[in-house]
C-alpha atoms as a PDB file:
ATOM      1  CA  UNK A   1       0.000   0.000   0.000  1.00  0.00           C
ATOM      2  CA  UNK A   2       1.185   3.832  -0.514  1.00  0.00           C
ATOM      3  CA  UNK A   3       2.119   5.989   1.997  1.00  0.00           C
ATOM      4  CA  UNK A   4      -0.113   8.902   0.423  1.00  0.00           C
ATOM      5  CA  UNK A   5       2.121  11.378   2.895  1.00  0.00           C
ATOM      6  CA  UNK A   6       5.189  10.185   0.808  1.00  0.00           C
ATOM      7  CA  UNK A   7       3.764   8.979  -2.940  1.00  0.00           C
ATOM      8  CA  UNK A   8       6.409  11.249  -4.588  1.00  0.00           C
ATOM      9  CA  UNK A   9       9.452   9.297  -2.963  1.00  0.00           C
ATOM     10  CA  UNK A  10       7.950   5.567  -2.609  1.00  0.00           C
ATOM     11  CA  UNK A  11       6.635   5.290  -6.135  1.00  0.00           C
ATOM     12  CA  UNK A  12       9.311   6.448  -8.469  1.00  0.00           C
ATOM     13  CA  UNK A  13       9.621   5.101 -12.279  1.00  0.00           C
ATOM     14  CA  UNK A  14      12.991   3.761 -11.238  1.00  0.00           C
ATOM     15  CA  UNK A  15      11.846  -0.049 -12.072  1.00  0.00           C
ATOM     16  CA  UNK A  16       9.851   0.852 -14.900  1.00  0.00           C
ATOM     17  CA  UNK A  17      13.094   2.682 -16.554  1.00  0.00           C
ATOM     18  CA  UNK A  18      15.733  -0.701 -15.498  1.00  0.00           C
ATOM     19  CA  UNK A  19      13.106  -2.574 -17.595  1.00  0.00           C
ATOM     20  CA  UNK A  20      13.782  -0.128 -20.501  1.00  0.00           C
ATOM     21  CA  UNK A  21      17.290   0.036 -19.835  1.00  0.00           C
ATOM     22  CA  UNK A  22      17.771  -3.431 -20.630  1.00  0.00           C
ATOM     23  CA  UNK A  23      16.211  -3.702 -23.291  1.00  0.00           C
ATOM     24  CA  UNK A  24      18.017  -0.153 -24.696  1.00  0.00           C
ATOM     25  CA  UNK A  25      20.757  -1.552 -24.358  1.00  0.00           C
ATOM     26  CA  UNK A  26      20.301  -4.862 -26.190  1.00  0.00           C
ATOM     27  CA  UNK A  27      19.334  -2.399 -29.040  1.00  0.00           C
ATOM     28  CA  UNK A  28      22.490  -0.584 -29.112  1.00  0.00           C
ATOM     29  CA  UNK A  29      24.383  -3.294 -28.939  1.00  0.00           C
ATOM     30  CA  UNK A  30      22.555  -4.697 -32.098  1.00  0.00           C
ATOM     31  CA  UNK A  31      22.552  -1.879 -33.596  1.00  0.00           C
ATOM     32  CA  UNK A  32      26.397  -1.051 -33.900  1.00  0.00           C
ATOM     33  CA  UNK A  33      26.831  -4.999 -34.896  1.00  0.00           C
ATOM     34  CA  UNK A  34      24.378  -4.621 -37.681  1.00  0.00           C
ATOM     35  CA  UNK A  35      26.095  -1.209 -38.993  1.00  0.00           C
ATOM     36  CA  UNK A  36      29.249  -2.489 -38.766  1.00  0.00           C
ATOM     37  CA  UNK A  37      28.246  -5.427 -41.125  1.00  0.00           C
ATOM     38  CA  UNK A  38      26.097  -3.077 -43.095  1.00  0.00           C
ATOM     39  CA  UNK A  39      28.599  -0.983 -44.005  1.00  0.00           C
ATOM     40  CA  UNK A  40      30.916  -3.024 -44.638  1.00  0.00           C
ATOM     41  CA  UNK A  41      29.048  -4.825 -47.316  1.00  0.00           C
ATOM     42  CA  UNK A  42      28.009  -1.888 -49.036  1.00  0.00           C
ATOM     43  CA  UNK A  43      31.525  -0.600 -49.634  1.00  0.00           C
ATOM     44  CA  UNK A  44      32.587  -4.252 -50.786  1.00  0.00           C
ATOM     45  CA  UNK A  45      29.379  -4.808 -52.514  1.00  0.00           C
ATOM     46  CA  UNK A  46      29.135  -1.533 -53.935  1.00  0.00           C
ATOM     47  CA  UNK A  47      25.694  -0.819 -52.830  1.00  0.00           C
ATOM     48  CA  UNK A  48      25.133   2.549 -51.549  1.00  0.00           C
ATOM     49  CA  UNK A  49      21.511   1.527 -50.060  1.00  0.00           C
ATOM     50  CA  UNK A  50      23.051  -0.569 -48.025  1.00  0.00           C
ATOM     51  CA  UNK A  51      25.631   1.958 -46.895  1.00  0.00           C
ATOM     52  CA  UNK A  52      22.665   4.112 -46.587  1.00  0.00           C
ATOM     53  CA  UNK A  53      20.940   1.440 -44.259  1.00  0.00           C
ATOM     54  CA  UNK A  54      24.011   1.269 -42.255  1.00  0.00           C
ATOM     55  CA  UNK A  55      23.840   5.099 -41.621  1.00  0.00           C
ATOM     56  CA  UNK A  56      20.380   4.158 -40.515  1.00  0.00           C
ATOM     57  CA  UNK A  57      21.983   1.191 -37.835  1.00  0.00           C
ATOM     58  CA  UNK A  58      24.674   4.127 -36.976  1.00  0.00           C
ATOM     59  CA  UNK A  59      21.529   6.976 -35.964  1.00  0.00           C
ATOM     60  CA  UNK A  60      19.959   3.933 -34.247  1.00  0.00           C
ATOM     61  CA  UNK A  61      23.162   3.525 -32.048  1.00  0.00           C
ATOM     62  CA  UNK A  62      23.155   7.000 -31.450  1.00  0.00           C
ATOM     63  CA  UNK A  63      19.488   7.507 -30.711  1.00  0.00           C
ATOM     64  CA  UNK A  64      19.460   4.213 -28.405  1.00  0.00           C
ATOM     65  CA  UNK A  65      22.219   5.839 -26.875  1.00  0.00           C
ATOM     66  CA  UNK A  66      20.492   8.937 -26.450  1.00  0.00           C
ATOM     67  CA  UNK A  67      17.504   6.899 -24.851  1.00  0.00           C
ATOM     68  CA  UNK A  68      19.676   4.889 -22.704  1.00  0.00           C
ATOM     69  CA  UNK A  69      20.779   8.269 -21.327  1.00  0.00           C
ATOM     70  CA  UNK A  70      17.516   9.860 -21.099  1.00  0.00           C
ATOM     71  CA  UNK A  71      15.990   6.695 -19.117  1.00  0.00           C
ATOM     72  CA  UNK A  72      18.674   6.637 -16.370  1.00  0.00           C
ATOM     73  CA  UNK A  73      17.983  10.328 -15.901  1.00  0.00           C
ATOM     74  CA  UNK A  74      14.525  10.299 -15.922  1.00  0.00           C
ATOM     75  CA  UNK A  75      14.488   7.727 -13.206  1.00  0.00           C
ATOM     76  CA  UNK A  76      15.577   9.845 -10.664  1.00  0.00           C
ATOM     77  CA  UNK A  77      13.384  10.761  -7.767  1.00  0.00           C
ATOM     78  CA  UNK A  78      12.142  13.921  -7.377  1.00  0.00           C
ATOM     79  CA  UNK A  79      13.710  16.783  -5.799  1.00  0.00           C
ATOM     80  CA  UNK A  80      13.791  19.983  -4.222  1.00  0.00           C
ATOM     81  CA  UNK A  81      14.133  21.868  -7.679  1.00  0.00           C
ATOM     82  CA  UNK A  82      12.000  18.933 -10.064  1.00  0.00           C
ATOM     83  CA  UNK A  83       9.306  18.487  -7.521  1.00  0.00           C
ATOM     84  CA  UNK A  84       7.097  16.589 -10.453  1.00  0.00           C
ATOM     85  CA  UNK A  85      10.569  14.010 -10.933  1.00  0.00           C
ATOM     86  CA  UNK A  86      12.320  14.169 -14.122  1.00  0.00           C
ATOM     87  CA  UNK A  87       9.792  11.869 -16.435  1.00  0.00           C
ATOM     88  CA  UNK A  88       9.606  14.985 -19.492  1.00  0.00           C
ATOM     89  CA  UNK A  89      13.251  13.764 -20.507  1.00  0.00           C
ATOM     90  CA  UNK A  90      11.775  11.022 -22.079  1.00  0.00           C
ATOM     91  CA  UNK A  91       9.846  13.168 -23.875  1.00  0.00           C
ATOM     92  CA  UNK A  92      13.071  15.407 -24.668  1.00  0.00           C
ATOM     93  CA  UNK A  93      14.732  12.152 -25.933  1.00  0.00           C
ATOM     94  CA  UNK A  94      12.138  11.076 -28.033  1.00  0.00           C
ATOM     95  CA  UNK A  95      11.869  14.318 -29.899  1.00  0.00           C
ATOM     96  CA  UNK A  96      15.793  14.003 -30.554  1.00  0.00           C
ATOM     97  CA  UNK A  97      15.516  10.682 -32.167  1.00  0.00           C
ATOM     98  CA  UNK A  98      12.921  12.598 -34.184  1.00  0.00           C
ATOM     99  CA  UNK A  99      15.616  14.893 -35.770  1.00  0.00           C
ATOM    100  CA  UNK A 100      18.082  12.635 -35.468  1.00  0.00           C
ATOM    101  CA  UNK A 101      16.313  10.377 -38.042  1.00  0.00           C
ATOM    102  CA  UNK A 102      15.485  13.780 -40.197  1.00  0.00           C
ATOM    103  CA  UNK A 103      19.200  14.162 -40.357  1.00  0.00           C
ATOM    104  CA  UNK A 104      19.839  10.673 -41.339  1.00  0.00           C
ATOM    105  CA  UNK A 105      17.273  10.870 -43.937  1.00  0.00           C
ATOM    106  CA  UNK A 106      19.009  14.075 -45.618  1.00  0.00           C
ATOM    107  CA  UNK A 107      22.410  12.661 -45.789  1.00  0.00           C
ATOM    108  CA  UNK A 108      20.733   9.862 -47.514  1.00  0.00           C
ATOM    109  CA  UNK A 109      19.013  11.899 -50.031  1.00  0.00           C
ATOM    110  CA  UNK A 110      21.687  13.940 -50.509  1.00  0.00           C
ATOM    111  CA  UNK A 111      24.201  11.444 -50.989  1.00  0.00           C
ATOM    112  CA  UNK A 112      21.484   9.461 -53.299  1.00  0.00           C
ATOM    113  CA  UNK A 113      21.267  11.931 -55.533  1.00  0.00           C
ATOM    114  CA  UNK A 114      24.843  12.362 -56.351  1.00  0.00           C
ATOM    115  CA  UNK A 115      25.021   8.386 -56.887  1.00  0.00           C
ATOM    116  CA  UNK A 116      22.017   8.726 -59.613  1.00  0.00           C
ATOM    117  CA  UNK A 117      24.024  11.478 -61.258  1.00  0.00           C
ATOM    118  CA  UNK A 118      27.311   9.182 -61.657  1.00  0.00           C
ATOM    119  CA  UNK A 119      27.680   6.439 -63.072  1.00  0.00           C
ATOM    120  CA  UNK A 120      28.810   3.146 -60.634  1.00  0.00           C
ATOM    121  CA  UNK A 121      29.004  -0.778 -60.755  1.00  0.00           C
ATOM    122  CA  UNK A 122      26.037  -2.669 -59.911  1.00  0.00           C
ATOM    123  CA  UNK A 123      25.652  -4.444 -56.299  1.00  0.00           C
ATOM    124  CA  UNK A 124      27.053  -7.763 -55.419  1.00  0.00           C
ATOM    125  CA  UNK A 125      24.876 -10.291 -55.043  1.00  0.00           C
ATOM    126  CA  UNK A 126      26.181 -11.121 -51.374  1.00  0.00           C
ATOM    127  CA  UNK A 127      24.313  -7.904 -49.942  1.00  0.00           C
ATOM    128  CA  UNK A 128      21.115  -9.292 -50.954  1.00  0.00           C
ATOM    129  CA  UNK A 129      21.816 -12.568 -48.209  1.00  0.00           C
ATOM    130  CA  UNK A 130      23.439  -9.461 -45.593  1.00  0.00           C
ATOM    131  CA  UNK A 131      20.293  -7.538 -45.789  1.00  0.00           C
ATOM    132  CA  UNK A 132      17.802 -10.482 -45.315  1.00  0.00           C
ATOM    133  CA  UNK A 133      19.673 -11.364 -42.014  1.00  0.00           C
ATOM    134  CA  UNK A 134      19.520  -7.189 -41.386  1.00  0.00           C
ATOM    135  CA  UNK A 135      15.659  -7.361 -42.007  1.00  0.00           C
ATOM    136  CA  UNK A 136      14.758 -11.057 -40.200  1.00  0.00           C
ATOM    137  CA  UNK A 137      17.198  -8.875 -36.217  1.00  0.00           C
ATOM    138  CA  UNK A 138      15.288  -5.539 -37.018  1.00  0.00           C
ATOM    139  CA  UNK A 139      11.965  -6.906 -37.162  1.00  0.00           C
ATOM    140  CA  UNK A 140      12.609  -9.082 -33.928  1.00  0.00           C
ATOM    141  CA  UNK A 141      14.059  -6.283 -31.887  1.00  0.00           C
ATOM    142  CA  UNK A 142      11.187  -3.827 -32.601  1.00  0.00           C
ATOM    143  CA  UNK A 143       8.912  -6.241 -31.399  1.00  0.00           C
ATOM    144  CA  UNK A 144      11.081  -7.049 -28.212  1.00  0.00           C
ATOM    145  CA  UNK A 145      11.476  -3.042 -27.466  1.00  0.00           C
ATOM    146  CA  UNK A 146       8.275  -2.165 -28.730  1.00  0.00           C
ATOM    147  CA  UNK A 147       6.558  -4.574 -25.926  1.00  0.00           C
ATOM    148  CA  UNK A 148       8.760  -3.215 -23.416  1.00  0.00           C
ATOM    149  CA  UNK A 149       7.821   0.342 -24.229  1.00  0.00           C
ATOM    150  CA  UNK A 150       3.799  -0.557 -24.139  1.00  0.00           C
ATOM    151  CA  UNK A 151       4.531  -2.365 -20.581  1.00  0.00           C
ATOM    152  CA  UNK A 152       6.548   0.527 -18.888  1.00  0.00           C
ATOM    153  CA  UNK A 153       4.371   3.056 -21.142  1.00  0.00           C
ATOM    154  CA  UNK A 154       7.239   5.094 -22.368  1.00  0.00           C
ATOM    155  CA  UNK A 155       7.232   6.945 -25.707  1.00  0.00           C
ATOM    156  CA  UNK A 156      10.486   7.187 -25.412  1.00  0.00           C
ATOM    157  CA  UNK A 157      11.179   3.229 -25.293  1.00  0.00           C
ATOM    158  CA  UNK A 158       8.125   3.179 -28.428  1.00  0.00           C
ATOM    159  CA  UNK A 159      10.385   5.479 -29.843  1.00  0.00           C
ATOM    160  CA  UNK A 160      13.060   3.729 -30.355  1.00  0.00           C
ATOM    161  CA  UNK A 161      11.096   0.459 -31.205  1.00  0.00           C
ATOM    162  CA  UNK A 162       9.325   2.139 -34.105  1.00  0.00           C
ATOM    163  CA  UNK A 163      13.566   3.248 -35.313  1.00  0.00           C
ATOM    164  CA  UNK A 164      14.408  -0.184 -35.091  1.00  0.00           C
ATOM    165  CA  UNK A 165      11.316  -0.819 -37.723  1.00  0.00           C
ATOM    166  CA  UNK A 166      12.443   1.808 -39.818  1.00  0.00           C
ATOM    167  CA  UNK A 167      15.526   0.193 -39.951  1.00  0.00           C
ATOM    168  CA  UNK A 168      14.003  -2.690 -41.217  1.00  0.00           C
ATOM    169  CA  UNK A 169      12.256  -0.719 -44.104  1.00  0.00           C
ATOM    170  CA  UNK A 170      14.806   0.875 -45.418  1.00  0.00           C
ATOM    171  CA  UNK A 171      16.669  -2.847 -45.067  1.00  0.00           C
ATOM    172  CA  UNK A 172      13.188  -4.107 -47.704  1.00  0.00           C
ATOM    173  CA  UNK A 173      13.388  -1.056 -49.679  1.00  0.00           C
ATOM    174  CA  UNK A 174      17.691  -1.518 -50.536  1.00  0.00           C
ATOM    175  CA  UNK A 175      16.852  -5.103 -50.842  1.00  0.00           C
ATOM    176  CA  UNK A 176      14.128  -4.911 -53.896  1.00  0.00           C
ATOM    177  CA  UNK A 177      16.448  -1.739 -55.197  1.00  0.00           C
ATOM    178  CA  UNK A 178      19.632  -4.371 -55.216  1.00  0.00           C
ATOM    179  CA  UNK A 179      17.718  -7.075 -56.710  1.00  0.00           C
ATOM    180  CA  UNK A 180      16.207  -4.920 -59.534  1.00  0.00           C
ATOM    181  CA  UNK A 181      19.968  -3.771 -60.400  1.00  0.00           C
ATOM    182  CA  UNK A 182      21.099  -7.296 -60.570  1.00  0.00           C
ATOM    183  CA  UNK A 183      18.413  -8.656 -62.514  1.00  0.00           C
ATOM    184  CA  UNK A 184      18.158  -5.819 -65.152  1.00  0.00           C
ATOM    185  CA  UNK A 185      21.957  -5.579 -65.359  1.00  0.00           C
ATOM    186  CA  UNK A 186      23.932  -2.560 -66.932  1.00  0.00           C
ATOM    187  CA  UNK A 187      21.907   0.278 -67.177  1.00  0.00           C
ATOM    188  CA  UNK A 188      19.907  -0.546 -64.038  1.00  0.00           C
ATOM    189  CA  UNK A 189      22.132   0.166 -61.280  1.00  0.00           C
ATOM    190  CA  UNK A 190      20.670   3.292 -60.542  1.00  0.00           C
ATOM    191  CA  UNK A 191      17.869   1.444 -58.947  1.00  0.00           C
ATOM    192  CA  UNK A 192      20.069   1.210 -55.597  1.00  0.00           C
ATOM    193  CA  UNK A 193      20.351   4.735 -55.409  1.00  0.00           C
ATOM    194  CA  UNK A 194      16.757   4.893 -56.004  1.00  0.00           C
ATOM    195  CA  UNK A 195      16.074   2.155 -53.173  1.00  0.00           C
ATOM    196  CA  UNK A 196      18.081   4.550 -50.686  1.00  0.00           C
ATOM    197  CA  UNK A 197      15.428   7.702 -51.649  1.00  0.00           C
ATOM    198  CA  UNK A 198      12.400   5.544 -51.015  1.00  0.00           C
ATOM    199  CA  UNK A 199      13.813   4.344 -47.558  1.00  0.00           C
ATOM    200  CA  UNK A 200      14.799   7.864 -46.586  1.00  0.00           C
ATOM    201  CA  UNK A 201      11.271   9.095 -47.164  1.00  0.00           C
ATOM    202  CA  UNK A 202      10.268   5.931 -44.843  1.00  0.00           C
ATOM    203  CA  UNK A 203      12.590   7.662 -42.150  1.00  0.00           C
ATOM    204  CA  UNK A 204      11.020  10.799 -42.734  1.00  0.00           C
ATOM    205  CA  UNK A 205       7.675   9.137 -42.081  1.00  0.00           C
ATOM    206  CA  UNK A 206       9.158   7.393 -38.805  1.00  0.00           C
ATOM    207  CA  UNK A 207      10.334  10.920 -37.842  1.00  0.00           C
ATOM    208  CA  UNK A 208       7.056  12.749 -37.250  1.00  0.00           C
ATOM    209  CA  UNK A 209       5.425   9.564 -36.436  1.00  0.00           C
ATOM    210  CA  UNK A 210       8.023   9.443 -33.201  1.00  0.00           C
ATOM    211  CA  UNK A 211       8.361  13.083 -32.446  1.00  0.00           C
ATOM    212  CA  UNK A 212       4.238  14.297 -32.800  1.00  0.00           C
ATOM    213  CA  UNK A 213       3.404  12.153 -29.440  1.00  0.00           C
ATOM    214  CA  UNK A 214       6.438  13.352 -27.782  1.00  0.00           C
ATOM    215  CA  UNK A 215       6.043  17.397 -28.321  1.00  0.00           C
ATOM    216  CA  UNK A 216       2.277  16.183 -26.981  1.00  0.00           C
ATOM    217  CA  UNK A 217       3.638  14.863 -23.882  1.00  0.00           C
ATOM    218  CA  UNK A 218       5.960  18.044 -23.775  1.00  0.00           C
ATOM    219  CA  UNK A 219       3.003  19.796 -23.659  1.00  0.00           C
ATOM    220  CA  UNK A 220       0.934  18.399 -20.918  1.00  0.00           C
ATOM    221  CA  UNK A 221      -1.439  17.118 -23.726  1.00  0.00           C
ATOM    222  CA  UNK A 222      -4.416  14.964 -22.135  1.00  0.00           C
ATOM    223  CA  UNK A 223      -3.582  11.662 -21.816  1.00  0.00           C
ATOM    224  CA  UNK A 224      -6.183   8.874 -23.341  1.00  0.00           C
ATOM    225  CA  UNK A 225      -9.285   9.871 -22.536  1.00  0.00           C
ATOM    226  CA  UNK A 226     -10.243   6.420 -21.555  1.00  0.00           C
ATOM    227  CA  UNK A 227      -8.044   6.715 -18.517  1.00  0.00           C
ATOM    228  CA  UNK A 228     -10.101   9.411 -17.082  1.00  0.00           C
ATOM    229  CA  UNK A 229     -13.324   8.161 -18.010  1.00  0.00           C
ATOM    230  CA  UNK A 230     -12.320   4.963 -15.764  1.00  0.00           C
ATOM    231  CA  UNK A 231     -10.723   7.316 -12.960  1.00  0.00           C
ATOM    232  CA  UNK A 232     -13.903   8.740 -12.488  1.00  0.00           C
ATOM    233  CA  UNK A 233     -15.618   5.414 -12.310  1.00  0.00           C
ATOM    234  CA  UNK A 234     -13.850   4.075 -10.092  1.00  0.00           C
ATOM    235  CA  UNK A 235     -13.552   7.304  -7.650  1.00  0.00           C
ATOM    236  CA  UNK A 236     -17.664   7.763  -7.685  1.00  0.00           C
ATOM    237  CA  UNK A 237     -17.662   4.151  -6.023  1.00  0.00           C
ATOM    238  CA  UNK A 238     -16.041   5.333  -2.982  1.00  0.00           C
ATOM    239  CA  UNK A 239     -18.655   6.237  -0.436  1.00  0.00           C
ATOM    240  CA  UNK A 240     -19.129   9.812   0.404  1.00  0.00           C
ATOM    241  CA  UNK A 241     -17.999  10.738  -3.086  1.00  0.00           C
ATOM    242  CA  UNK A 242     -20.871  12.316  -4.579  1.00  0.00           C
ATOM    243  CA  UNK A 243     -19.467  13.102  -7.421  1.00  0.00           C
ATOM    244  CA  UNK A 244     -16.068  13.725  -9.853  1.00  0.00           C
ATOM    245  CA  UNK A 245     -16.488  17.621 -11.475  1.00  0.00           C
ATOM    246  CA  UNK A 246     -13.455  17.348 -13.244  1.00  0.00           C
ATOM    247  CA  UNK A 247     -10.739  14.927 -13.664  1.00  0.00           C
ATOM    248  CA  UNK A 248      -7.014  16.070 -15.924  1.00  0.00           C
ATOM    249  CA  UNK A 249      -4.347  13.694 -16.924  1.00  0.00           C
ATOM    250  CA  UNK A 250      -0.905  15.209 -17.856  1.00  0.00           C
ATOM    251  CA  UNK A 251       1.907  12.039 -18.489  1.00  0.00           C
ATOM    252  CA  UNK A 252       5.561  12.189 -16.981  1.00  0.00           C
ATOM    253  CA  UNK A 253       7.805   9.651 -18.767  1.00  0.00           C
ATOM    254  CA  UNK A 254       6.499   6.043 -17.273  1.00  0.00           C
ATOM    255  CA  UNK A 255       4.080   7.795 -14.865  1.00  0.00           C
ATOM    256  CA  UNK A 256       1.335  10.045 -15.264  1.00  0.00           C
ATOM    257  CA  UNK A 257      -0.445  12.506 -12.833  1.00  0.00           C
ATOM    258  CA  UNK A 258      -4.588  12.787 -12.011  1.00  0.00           C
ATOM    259  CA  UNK A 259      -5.670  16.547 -11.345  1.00  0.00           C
ATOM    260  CA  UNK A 260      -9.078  16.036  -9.902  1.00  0.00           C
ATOM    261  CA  UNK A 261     -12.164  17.877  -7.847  1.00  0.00           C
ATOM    262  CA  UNK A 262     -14.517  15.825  -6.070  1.00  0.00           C
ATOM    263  CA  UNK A 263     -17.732  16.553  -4.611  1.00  0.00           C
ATOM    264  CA  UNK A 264     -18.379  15.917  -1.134  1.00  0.00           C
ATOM    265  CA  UNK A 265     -21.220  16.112   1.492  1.00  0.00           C
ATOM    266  CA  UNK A 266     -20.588  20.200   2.501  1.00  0.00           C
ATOM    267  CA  UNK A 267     -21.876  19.632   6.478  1.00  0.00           C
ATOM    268  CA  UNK A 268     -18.516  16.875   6.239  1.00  0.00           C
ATOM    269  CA  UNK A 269     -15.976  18.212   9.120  1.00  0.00           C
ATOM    270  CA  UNK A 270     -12.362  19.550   6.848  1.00  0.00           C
ATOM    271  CA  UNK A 271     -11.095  16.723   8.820  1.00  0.00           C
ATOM    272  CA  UNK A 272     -13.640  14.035   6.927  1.00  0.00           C
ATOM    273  CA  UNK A 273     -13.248  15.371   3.677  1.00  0.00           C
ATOM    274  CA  UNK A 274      -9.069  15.385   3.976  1.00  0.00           C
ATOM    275  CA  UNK A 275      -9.696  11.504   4.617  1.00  0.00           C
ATOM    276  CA  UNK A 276     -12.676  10.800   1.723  1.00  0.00           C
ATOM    277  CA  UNK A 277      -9.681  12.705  -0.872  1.00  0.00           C
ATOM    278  CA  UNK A 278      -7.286   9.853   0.965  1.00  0.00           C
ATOM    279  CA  UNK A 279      -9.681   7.013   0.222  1.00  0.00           C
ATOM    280  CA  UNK A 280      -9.732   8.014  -3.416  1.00  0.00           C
ATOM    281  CA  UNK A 281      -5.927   8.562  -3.611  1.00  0.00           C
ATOM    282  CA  UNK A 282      -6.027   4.967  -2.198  1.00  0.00           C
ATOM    283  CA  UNK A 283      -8.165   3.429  -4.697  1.00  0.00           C
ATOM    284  CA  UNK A 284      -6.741   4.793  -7.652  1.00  0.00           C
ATOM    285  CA  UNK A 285      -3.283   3.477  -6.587  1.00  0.00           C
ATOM    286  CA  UNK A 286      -4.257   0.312  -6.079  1.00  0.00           C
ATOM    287  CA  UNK A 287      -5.899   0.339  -9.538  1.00  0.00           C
ATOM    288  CA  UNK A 288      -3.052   2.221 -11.674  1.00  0.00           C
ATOM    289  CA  UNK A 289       0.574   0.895 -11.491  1.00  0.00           C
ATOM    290  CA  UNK A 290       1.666   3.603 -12.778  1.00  0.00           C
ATOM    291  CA  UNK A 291       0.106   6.379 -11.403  1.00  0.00           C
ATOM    292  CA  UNK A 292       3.094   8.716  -9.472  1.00  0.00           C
ATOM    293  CA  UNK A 293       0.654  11.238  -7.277  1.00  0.00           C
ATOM    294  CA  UNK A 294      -3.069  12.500  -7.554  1.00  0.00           C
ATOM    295  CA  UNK A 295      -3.836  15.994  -6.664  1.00  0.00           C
ATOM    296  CA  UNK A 296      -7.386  16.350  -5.504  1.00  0.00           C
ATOM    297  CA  UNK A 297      -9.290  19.496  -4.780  1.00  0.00           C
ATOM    298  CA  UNK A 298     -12.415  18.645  -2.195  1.00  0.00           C
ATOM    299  CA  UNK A 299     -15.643  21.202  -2.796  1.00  0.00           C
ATOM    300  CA  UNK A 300     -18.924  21.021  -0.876  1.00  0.00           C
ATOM    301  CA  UNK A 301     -21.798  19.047  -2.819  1.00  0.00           C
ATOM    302  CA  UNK A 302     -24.441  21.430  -4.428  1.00  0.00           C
ATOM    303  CA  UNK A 303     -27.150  18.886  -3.168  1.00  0.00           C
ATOM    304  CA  UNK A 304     -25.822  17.845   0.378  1.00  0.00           C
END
C-alpha cells in the first residue's frame, strides 16, 4: 500500500526505466553490430543503399544511446528543484531521435542523388543474403522493445522500437532496389540509389510519427481519454464521493499525474473530507501501477 504522505518518494519510475534500460541496451548493442556489417558490405558490394541502411543502424546507435541516457535520468526521484521528478526527458529524448532520423534521412538523399548522377558498378549479389539477415534482427528487436515500451508506457522506449522498424524498411526497400539492379543488369544500377530515396522518405515518415506524441507529452497534452473516463468510475464508487467535477491527466515519462475535484457532502468536518480525498488517492493506486501522485481538490456538494 502507498504511503499517500510520501507517494512522490515511494513510487518512483525507477523499475519501470531498469526494464527499458535493458532492453536499450540490447538495441544498441545490435545496432552497432548490424552497422558495422552493413557498411561493410556496401563498400565491398558496392551498394550505396546498403551503406545508406548502415547510416540508418549508426543513428539507431546514437538515438538508443540517447535513450539509454535519457531513461537513467529520468528515473531519478524527485527533488527539491524537479518536484514533479524528471519523467519529461523522455519526452526530450524522443523528440531528438525525431531529428536525429530527419538528419539521417538528408544525408541519404543527398548522398542518393549524387550516386544517380554518376555512373557506378552494380551491387554484389552477397548484400542481398546481408540484408535479409539485417531485415529477419530488425523486425525481432522492434517487437522485443516495442513490448517493453507498451509495458513501462514510455514513448520514449516506443520510440526507439518504431527506429528499429524503420531500420528494417529501409533494409526491404535496398533489398528490392539491389535485386532490380542485378536482374536488369547494366543500365539498371541506378535502382540502388533509387532504393536509398524511397527508404529515406520511410525515415522521414518514422520521424514525425516518433516526435508528434512526444512534443504532446511536452506539452501536458491529455492523456487517453479512456483513462479518465475509468478514474472517475472508479472514484464515484467510494462512499461519500458524490461526485467527480473534473478529472485532468498530464503524463511524466512512465508515470502520469490525475488533477481532480470531487464533490463531497458540505456539512462533512475539513477533517472528513481530507480523509474521503485519501480514500480516493487509495483506490486509484491500487488500480493504476503507474500512477506517481493524484492531486485532488475537495468542494462542498451542491445537493448535500
Amino acid at each position: 500500500m502507498w504511503n499517500l504522505n510520501e507517494g512522490l518518494v515511494d513510487r518512483n519510475p525507477n523499475e519501470l526505466s531498469k526494464k527499458g534500460l535493458r532492453t536499450t541496451l540490447i538495441g544498441i548493442v545490435a545496432s552497432g553490430l548490424l552497422a558495422l556489417v552493413k557498411g561493410l558490405g556496401g563498400v565491398f558490394g558496392h551498394s550505396y543503399a546498403l551503406i545508406a541502411d548502415a547510416i540508418e543502424s549508426a543513428s539507431d546507435v546514437l538515438t538508443s544511446a540517447m535513450l539509454w541516457a535519457g531513461l537513467k535520468w529520468s528515473s531519478r526521484p524527485p527533488d527539491e528543484n524537479h518536484p514533479y521528478g524528471h519523467g519529461k526527458i523522455e519526452a526530450l529524448v524522443a523528440v531528438g531521435i525525431g531529428i536525429a532520423l530527419t538528419i539521417a534521412a538528408g544525408i541519404i538523399v543527398h548522398d542518393s542523388i549524387l550516386h544517380i548522377l554518376e555512373p557506378h558498378k552494380s551491387p554484389a549479389p552477397f548484400t542481398l543474403i546481408v540484408l535479409v539477415v539485417v531485415v529477419l534482427t530488425k523486425e525481432l528487436l522492434y517487437r522485443f522493445v516495442l513490448k517493453t515500451g507498451e509495458e513501462i508506457d514510455s514513448s520514449a522506449v516506443k520510440a526507439d522500437a518504431f527506429h528499429h522498424r524503420s531500420d528494417a524498411i529501409t533494409s526491404v526497400a535496398a533489398f528490392i532496389g539491389i535485386s532490380i539492379a542485378l536482374i536488369g543488369g547494366k543500365g539498371f544500377e541506378i535502382a540502388d540509389d533509387f532504393a536509398a530515396l524511397i527508404a529515406a522518405g520511410f525515415i522521414l515518415y518514422n520521424a514525425y510519427g516518433i516526435s508528434r506524441p512526444a512534443i504532446g507529452e511536452l506539452l501536458d497534452e491529455a492523456v487517453d481519454p479512456e483513462l479518465c473516463i475509468k478514474v472517475v468510475e472508479i472514484a464515484e464508487k467510494i462512499p461519500d464521493v458524490i461526485k467527480v467535477e473534473r478529472c485532468r491527466s498530464r503524463k511524466m515519462g512512465t508515470a502520469f499525474h490525475i488533477d481532480m475535484h470531487i464533490w463531497v457532502d458540505g456539512d462533512q468536518t475539513v477533517t472528513r473530507g481530507h480523509n474521503i480525498a485519501h480514500k480516493v488517492k487509495d483506490e486509484l493506486f491500487g488500480n493504476f501501477p503507474q500512477l506517481i501522485d493524484v492531486h485532488i481538490h475537495v468542494e462542498p456538494s451542491e445537493y448535500p
